[in-house]
N, C-alpha and C. Protein backbone atom coordinates (compact mmCIF):
# COMPACT_ATOMS: atom_id res chain seq x y z
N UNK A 1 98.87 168.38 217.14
CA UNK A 1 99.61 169.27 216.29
C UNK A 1 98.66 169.99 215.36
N UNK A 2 99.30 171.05 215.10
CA UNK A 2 98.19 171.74 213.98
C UNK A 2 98.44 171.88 212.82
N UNK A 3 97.76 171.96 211.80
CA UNK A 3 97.98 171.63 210.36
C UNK A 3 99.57 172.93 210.02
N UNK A 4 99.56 173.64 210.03
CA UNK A 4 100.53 174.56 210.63
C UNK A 4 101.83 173.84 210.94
N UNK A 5 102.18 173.26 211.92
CA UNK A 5 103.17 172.99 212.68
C UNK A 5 103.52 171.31 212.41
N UNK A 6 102.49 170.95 211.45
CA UNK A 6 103.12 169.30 211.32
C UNK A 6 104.06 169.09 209.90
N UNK A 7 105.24 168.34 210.61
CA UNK A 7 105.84 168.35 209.89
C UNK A 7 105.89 167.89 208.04
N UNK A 8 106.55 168.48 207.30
CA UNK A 8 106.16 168.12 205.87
C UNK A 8 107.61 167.48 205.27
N UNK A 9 108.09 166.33 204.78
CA UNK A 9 108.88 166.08 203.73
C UNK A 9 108.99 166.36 202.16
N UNK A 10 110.00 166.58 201.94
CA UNK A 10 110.50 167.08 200.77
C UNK A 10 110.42 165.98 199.75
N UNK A 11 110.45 166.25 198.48
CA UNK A 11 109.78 165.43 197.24
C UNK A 11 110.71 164.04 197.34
N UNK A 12 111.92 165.15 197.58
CA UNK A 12 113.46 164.09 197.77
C UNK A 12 113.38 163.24 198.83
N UNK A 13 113.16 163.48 200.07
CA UNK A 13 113.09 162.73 201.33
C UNK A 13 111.52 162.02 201.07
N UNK A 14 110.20 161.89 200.11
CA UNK A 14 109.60 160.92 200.25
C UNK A 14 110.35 159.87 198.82
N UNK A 15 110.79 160.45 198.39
CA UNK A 15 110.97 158.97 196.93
C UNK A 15 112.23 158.60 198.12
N UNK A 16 113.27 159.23 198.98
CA UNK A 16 114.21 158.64 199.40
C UNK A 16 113.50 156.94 200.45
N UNK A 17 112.61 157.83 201.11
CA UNK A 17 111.73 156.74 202.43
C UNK A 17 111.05 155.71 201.23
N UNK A 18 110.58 155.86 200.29
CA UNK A 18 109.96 154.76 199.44
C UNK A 18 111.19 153.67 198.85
N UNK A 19 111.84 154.21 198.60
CA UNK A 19 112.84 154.03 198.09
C UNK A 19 113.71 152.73 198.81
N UNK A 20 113.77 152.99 200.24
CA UNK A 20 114.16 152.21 201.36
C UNK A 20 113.27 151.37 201.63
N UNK A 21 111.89 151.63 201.82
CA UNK A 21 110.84 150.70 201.86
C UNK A 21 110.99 149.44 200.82
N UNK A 22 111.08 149.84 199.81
CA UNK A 22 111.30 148.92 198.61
C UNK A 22 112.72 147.89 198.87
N UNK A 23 114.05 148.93 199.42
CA UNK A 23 114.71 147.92 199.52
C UNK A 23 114.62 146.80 200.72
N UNK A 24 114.36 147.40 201.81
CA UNK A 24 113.42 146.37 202.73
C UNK A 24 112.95 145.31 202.32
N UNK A 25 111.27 145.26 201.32
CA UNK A 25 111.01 144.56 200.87
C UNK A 25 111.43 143.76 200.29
N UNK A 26 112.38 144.00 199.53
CA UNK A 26 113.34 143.21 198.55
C UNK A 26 114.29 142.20 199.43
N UNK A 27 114.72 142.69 200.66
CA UNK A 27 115.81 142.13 201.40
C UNK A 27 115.21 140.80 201.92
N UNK A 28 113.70 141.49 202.34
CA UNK A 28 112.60 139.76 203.14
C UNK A 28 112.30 139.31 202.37
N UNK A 29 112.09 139.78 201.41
CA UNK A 29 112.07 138.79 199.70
C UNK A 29 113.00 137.74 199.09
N UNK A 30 114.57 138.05 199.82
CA UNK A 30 115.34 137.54 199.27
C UNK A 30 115.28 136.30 200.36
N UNK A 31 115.73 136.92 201.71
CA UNK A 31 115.52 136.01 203.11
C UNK A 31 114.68 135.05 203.10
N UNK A 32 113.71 135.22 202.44
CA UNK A 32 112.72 134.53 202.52
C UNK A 32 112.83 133.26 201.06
N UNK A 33 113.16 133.58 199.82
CA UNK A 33 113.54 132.85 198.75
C UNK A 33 114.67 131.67 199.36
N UNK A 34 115.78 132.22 199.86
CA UNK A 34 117.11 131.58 200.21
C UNK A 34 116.81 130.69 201.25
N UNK A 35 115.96 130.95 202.38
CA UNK A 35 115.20 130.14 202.99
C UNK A 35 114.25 128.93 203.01
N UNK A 36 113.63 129.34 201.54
CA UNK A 36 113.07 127.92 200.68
C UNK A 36 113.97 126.89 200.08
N UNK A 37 115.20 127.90 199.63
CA UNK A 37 116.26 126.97 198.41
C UNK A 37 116.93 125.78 199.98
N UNK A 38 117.38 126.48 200.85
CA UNK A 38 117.96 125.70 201.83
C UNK A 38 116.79 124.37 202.44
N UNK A 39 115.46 124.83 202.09
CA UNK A 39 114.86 123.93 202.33
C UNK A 39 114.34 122.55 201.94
N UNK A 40 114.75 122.88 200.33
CA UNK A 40 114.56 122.22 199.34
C UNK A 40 115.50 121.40 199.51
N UNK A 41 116.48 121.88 199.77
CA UNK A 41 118.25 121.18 199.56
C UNK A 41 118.13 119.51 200.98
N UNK A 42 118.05 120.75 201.86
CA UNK A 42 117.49 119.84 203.41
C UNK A 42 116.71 118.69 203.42
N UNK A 43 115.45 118.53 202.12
CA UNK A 43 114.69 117.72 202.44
C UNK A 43 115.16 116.88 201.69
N UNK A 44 115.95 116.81 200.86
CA UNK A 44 116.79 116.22 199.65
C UNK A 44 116.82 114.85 200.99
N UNK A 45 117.38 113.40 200.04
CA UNK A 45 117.75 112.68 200.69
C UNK A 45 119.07 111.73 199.97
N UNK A 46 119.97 111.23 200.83
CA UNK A 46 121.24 110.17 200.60
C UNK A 46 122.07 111.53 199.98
N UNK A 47 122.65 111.57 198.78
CA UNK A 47 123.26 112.19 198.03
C UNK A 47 122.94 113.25 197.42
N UNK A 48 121.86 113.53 197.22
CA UNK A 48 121.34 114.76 196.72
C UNK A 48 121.14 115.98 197.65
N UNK A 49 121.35 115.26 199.14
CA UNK A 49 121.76 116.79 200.15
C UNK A 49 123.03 117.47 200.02
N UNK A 50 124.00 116.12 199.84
CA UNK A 50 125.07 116.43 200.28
C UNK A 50 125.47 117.49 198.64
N UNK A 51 124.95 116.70 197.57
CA UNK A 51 125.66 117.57 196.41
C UNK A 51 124.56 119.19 196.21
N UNK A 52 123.54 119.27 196.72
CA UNK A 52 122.79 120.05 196.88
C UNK A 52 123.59 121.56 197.55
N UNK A 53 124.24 120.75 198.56
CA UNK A 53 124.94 121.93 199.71
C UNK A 53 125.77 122.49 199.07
N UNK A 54 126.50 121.46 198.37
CA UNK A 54 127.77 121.49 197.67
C UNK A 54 127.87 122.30 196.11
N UNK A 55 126.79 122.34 195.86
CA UNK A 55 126.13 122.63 194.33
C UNK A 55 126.05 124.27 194.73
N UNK A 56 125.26 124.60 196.06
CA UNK A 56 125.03 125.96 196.46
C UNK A 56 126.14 126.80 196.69
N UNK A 57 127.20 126.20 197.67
CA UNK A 57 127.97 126.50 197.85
C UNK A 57 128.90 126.99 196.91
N UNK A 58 129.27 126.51 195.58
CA UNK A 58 130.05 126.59 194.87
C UNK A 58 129.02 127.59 193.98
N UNK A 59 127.74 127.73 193.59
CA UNK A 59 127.02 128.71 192.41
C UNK A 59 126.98 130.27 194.00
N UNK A 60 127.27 130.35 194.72
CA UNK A 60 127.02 131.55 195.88
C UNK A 60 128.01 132.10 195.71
N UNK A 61 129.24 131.31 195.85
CA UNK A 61 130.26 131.55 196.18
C UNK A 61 131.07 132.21 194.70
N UNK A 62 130.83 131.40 193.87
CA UNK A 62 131.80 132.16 192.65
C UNK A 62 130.63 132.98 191.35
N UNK A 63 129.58 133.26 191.74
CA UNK A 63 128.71 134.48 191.54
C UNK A 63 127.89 134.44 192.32
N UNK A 64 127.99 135.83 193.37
CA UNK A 64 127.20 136.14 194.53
C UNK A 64 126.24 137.04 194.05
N UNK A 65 126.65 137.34 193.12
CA UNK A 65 125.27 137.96 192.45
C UNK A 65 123.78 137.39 191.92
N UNK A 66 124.29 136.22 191.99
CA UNK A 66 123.10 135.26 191.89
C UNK A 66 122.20 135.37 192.59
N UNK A 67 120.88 135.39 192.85
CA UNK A 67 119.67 135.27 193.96
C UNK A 67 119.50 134.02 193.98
N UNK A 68 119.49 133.24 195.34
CA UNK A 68 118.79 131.92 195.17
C UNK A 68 117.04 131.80 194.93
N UNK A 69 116.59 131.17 194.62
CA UNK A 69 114.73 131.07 194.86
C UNK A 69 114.69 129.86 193.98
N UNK A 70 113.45 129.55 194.39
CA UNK A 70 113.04 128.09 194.02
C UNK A 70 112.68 128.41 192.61
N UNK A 71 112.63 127.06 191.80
CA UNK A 71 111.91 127.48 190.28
C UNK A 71 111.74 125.95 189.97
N UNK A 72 109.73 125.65 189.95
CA UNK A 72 109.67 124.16 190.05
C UNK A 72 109.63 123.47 190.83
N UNK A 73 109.92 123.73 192.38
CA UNK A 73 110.11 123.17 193.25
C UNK A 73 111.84 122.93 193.53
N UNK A 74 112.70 123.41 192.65
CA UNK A 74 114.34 123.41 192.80
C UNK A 74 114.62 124.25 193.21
N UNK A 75 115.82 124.55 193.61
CA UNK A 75 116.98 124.96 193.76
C UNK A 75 117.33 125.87 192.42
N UNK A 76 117.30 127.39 192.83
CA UNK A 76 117.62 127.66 191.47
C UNK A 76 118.23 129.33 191.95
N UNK A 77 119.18 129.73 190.79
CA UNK A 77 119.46 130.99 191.25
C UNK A 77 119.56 132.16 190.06
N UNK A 78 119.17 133.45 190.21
CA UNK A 78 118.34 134.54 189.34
C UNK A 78 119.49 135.55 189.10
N UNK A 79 119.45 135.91 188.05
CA UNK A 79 120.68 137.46 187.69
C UNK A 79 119.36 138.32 186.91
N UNK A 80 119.21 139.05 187.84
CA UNK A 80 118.17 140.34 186.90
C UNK A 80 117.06 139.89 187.11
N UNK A 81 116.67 138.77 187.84
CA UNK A 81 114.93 138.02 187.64
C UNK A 81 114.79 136.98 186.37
N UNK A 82 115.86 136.88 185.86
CA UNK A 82 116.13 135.74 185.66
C UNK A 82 116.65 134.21 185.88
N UNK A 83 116.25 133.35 185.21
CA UNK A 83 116.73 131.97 185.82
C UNK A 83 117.94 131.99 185.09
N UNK A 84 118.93 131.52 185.81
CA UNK A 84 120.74 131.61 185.41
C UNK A 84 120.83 129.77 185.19
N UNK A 85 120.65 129.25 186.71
CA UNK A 85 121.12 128.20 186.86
C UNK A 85 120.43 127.23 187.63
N UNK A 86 120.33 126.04 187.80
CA UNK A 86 119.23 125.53 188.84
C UNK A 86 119.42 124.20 189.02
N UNK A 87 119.37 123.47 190.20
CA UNK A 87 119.97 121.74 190.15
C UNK A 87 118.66 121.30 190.18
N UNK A 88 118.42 119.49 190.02
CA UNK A 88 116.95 119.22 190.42
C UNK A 88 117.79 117.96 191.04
N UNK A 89 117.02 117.08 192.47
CA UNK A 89 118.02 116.23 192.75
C UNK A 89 117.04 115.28 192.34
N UNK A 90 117.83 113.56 192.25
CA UNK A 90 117.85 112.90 191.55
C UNK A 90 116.70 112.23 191.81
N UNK A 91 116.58 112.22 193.52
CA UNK A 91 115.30 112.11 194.04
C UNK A 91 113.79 112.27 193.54
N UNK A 92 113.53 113.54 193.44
CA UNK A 92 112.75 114.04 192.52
C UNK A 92 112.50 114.02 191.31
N UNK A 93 112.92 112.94 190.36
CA UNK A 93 112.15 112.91 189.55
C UNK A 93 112.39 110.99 189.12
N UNK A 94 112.81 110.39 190.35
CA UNK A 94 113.27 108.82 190.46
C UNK A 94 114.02 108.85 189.22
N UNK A 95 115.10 109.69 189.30
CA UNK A 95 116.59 109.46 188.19
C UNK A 95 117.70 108.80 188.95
N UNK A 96 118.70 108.63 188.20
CA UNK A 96 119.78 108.29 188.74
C UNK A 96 120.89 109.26 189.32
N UNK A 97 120.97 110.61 188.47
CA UNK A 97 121.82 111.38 188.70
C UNK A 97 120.93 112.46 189.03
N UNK A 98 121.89 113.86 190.01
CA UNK A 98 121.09 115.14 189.93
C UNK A 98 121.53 115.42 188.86
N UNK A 99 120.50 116.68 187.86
CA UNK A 99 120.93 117.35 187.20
C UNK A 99 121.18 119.08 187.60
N UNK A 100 122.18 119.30 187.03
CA UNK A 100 122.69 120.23 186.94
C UNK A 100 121.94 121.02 185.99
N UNK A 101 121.48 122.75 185.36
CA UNK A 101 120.95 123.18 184.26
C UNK A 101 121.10 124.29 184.90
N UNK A 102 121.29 124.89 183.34
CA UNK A 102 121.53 126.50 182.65
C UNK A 102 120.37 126.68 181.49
N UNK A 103 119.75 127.81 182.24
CA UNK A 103 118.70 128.58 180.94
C UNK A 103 118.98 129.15 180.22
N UNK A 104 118.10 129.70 179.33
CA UNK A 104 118.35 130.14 177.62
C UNK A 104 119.09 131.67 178.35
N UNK A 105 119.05 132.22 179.46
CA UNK A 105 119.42 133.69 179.98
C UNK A 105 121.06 133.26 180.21
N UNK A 106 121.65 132.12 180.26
CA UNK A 106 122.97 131.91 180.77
C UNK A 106 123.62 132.20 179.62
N UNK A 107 125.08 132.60 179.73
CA UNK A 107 125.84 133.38 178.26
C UNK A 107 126.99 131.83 178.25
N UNK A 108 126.35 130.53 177.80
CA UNK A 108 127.25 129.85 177.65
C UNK A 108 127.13 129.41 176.22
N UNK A 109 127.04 130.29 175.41
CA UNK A 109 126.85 130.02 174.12
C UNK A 109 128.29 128.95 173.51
N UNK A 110 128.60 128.71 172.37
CA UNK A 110 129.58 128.16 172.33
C UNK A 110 129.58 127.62 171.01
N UNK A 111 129.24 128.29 169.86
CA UNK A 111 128.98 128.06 168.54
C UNK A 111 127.50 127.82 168.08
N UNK A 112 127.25 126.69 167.68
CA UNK A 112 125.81 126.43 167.02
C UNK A 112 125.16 125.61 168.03
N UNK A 113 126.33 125.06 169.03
CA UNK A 113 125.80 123.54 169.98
C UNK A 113 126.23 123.55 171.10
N UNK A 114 125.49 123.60 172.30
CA UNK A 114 126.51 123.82 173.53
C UNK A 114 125.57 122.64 174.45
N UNK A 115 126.08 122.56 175.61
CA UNK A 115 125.32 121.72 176.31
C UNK A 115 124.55 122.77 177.48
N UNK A 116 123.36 122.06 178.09
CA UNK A 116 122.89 123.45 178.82
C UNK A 116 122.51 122.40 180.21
N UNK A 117 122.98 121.08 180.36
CA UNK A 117 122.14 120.55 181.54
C UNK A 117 123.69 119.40 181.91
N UNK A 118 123.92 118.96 182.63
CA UNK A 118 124.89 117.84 183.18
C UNK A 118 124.04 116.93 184.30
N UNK A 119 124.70 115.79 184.34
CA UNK A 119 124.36 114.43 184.95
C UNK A 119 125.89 114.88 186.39
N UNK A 120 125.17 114.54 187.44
CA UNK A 120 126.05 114.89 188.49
C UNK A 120 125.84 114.15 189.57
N UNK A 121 126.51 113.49 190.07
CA UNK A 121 126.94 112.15 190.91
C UNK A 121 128.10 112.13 191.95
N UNK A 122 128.98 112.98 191.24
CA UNK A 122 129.82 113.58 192.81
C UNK A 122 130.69 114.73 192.20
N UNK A 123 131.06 115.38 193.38
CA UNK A 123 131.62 116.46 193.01
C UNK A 123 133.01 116.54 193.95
N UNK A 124 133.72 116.46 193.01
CA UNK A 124 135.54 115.99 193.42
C UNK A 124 136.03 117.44 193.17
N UNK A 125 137.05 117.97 193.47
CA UNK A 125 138.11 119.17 192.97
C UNK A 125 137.64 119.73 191.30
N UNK A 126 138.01 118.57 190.66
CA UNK A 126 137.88 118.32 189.16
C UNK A 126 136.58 118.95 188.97
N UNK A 127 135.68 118.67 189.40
CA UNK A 127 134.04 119.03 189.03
C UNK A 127 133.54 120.44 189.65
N UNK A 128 134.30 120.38 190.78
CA UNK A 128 134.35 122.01 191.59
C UNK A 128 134.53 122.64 190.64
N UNK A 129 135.89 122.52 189.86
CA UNK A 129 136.56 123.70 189.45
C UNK A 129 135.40 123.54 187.88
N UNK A 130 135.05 122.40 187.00
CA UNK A 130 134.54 123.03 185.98
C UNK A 130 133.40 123.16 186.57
N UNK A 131 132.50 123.21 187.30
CA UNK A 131 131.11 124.26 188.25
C UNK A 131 131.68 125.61 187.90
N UNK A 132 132.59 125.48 188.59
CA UNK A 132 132.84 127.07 188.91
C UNK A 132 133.32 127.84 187.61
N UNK A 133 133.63 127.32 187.13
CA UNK A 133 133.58 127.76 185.62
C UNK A 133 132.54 128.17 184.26
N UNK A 134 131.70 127.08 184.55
CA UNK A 134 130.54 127.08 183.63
C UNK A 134 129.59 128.48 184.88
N UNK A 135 129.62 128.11 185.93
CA UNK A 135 128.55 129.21 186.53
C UNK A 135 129.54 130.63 186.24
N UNK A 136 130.80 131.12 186.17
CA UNK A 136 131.45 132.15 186.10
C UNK A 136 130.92 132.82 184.28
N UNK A 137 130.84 131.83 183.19
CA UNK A 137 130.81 131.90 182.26
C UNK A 137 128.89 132.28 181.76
N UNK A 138 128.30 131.52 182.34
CA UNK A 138 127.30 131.52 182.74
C UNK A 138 126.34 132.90 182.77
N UNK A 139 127.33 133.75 183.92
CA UNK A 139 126.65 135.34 184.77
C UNK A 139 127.08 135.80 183.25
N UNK A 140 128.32 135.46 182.14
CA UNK A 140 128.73 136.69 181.67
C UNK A 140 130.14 137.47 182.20
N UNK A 141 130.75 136.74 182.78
CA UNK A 141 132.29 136.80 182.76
C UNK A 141 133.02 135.99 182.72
């Protein structure tokens, strides 16, 4: 081709192609994060898989806006590139219970004193529903 005849994009059509590139990146970025968290969960052992799955399931499901990615070697999930929420199982650190935890970025304020971490041992209806609550409250709705 000759300098002439090869084609040229518009200012708009290159920030558009970068633009896509980036979200690409971002997408194997994510694939790739969510892929660790499931791995983390997996290698879990006795009870801490099962509430692991169960823990994910319920922070995905009632804010999908969450990103999963590891933080520490956990299970943890991001609003903005921030840490929201994150389990550690019980395994890992020779405790008795997993814990459950919310960072200083979670909106569970609640006067002068709130709690930001729980002891978690099984998860019945009852515990579903306050999960799903504290993580709803949590994002900021």
């Amino acid at each position: 081709m000759s300098e002439s005849t090869k084609p040229e994009f518009s200012k708009e059509e290159k920030a558009a192609m970068k633009e896509r590139a980036r979200e690409l990146k971002a997408q194997a970025g994510e694939a790739e994060a969510l892929k660790d968290v499931l791995a983390k969960i997996e290698e879990s052992t006795g009870t801490d898989r099962e509430l692991g799955y169960k823990l994910h399931e319920i922070i995905t499901t009632t804010a999908p806006e969450l990103k999963p990615k590891t933080w520490y070697g956990s299970p943890a999930y991001y609003l903005d590139g921030k840490n929201i929420v994150f389990f550690q199982p019980a395994s890992k650190f020779k405790v008795r219970y997993l814990t459950l935890g919310f960072n200083e970025d979670a909106a569970l304020d609640d006067g002068a004193v709130w709690p930001t971490s729980f002891a978690v041992t099984k998860i019945g209806p009852a515990e579903e529903k306050m999960i799903a609550a504290l993580v709803t409250k949590a994002v900021g709705r």
